[in-house]
Protein backbone atom coordinates (compact mmCIF):
# COMPACT_ATOMS: atom_id res chain seq x y z
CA UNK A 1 0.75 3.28 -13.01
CA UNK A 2 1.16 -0.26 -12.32
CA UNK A 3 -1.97 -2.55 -13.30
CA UNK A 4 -2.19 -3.85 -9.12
CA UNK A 5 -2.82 -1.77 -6.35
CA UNK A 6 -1.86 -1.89 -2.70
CA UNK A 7 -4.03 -0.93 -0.48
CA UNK A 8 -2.92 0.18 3.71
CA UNK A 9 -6.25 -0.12 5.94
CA UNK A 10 -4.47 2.04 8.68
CA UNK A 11 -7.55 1.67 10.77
CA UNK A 12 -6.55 -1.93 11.36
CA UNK A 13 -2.49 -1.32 11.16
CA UNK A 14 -0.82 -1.79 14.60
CA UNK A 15 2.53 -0.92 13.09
CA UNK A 16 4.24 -4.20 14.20
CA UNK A 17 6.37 -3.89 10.72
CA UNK A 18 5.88 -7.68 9.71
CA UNK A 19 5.37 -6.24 6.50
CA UNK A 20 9.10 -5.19 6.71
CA UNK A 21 10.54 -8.42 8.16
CA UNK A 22 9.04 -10.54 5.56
CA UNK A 23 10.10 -8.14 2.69
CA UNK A 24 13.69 -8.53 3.40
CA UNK A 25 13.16 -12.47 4.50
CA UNK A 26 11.87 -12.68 1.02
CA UNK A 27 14.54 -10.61 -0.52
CA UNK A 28 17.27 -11.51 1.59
CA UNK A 29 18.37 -8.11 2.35
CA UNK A 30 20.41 -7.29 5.20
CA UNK A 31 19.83 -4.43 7.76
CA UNK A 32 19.61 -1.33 6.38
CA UNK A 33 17.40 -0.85 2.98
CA UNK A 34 13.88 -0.79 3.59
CA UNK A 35 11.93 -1.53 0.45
CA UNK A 36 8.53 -1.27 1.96
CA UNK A 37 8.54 1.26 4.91
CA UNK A 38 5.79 1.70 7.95
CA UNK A 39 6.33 5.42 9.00
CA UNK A 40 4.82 6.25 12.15
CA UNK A 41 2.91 9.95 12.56
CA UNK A 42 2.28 10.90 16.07
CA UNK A 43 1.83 10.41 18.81
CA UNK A 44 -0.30 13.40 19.15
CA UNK A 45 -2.66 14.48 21.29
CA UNK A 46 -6.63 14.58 20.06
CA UNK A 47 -8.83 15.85 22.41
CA UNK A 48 -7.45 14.55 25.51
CA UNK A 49 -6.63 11.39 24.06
CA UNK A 50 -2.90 10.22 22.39
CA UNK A 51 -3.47 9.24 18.84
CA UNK A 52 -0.93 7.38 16.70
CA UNK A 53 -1.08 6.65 12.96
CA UNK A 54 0.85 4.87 10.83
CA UNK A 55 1.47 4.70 7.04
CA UNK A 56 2.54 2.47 4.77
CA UNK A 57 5.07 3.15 1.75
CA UNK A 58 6.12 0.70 -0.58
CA UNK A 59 7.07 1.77 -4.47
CA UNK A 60 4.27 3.34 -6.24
CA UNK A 61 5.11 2.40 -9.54
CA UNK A 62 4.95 5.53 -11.28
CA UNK A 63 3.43 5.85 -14.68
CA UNK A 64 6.38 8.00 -15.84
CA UNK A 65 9.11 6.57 -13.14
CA UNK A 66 11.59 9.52 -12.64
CA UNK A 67 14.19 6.29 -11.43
CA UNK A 68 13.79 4.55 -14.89
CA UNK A 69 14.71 7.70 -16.58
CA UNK A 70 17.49 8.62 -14.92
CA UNK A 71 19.14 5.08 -14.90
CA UNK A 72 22.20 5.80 -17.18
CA UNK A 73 22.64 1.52 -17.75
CA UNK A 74 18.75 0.52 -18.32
CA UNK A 75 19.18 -1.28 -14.95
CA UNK A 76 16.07 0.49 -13.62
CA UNK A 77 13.43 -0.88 -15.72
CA UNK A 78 9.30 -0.92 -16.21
CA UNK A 79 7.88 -4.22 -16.68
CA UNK A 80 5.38 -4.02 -20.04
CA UNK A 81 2.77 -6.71 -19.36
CA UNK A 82 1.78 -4.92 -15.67
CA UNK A 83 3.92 -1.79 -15.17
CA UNK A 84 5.87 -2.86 -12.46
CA UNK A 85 9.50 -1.47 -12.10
CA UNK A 86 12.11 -3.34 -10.91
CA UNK A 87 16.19 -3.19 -11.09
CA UNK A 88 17.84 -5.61 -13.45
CA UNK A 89 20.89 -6.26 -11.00
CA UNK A 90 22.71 -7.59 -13.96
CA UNK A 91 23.17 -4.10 -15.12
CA UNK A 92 22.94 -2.06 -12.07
CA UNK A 93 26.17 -0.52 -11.46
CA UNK A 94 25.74 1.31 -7.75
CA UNK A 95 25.62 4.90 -9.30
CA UNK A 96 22.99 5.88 -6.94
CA UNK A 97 21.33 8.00 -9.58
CA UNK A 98 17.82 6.10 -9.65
CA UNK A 99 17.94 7.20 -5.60
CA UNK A 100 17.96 10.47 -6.01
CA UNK A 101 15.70 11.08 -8.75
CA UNK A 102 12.95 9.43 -6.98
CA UNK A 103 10.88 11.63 -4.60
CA UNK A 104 9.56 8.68 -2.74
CA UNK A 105 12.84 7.38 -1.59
CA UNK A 106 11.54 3.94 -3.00
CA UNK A 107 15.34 2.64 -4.73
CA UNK A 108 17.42 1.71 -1.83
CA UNK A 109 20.71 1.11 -1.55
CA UNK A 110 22.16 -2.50 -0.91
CA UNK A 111 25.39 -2.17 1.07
CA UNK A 112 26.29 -6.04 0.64
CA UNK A 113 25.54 -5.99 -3.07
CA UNK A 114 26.68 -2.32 -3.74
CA UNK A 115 23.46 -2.31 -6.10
CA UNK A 116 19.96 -0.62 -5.81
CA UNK A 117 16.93 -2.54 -4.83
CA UNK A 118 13.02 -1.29 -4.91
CA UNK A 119 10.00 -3.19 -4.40
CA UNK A 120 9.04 -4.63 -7.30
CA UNK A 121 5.42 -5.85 -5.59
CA UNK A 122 7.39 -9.47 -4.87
CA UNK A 123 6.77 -10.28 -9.03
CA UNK A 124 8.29 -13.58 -8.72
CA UNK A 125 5.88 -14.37 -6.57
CA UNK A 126 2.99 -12.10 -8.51
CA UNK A 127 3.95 -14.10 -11.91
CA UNK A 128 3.50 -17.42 -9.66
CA UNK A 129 0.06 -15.99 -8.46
CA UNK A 130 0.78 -15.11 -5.03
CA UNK A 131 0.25 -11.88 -3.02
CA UNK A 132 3.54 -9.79 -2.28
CA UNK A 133 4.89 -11.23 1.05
CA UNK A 134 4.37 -7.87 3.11
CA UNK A 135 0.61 -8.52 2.16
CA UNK A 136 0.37 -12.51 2.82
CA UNK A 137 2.27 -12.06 6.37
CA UNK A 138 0.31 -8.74 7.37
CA UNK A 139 -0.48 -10.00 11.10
CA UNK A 140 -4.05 -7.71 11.47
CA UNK A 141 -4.59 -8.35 7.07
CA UNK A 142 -4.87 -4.39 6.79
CA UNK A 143 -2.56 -4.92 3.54
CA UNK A 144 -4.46 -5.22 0.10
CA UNK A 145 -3.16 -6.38 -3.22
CA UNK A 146 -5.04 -6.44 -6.72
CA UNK A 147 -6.48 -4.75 -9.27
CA UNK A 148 -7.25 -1.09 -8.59
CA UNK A 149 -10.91 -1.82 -9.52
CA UNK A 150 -10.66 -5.11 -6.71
CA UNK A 151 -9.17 -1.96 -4.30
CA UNK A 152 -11.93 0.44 -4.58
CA UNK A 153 -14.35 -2.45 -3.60
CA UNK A 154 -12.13 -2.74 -0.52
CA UNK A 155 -12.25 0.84 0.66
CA UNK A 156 -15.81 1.52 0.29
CA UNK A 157 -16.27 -1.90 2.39
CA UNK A 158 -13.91 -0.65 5.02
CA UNK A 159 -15.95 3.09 4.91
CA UNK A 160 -19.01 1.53 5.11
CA UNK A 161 -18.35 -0.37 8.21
CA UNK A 162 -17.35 2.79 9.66
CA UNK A 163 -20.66 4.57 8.89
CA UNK A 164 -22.24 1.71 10.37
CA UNK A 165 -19.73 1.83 13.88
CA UNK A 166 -21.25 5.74 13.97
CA UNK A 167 -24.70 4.30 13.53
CA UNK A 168 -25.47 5.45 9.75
CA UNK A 169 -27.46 3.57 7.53
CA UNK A 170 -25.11 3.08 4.45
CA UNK A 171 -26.49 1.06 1.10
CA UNK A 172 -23.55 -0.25 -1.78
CA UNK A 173 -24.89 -0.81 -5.19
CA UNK A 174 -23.53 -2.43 -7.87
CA UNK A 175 -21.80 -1.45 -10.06
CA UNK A 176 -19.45 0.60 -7.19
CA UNK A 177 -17.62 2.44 -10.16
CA UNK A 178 -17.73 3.53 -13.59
CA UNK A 179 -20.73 5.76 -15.11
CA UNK A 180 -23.29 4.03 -13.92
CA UNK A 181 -22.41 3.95 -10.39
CA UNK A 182 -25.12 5.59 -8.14
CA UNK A 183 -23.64 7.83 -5.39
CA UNK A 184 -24.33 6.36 -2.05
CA UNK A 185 -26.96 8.52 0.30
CA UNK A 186 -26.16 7.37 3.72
CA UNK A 187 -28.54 7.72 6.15
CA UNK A 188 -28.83 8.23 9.72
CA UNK A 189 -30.96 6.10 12.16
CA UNK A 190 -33.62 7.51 13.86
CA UNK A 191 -32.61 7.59 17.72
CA UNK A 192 -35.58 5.10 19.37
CA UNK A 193 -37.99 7.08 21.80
CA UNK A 194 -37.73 5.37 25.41
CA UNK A 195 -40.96 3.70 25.53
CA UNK A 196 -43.74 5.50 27.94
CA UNK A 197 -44.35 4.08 31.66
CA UNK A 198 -47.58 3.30 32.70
């Protein structure tokens, strides 16, 4: 795995895809590859209310990437300081193999180039120390980008506040991972007892 994580809130996401215009404004891609995609699930019906979803998929950055191994040129490559993988375009040569090897569907193809692309987490802008630009233009900021540590920190914030929405008590303590992390023991409040008349 790649040393950053990217984290989709999808209680915040209102699937507006800005994440997806300012990917290809900031790779100059034309229509048609979608490095970063927002799928939408639903709607469906929950109770007797419509539901929608939406999900956010964007290169995972394999430990072992199935696209890096199958690249006959070395075009499809994983970066060695952070682990992320990118195409060297220099020796891509449009074989397509890198696209079907991946389950994800992350390589695209470039119809103007005739070259794969992926996300490669925006690293000229990582190595500049910038967020990717699907995460620095997220409209509702339900996009996260960092360490995986700096990501769990992030969820448990997010599932706290949710406890809290429901009305139970929840308590983080530090440190929120590794072996001495204490399990959380949330708590519900006590309804209050309408006060008596006189």
């Amino acid at each position: 795995m790649s040393e950053y994580y990217l984290f989709h809130d999808s209680a915040k996401c209102i699937g507006c895809l800005s994440c997806e215009v300012h990917c290809k404004e900031n790779k100059k891609l034309p229509p048609g590859p979608r490095l970063c995609r927002m799928e939408t699930i639903g709607p469906k019906w929950v109770g007797s209310v419509p539901k929608i979803d939406f999900v956010f998929m964007p290169c995972y950055h394999c430990d072992r990437p199935w696209c890096v191994a199958a690249c006959p040129t070395g075009a499809m490559q994983k970066r060695a300081k952070d682990g992320i993988v990118f195409v060297d375009h220099d020796l891509c040569v449009g074989c397509k193999a890198c696209m079907r090897a991946c389950p994800w569907g992350a390589p695209q193809w470039d119809p103007e180039t005739g070259k794969a692309v992926k996300c490669d987490y925006c690293m000229d802008r990582i190595d500049q120390g910038l967020e990717p630009a699907c995460v620095a233009k997220c409209v509702t900021k339900c996009l996260h980008f960092g360490k995986p540590s700096q990501m769990v920190d992030a969820r448990r914030e997010r599932h706290a506040k949710a406890m809290a929405a429901m009305g139970t008590e929840v308590t983080l303590r530090q440190p929120v991972a590794g072996p001495k992390a204490k399990p959380m023991k949330p708590k519900r409040k006590k309804a209050q007892q309408p006060s008596a008349q006189a």
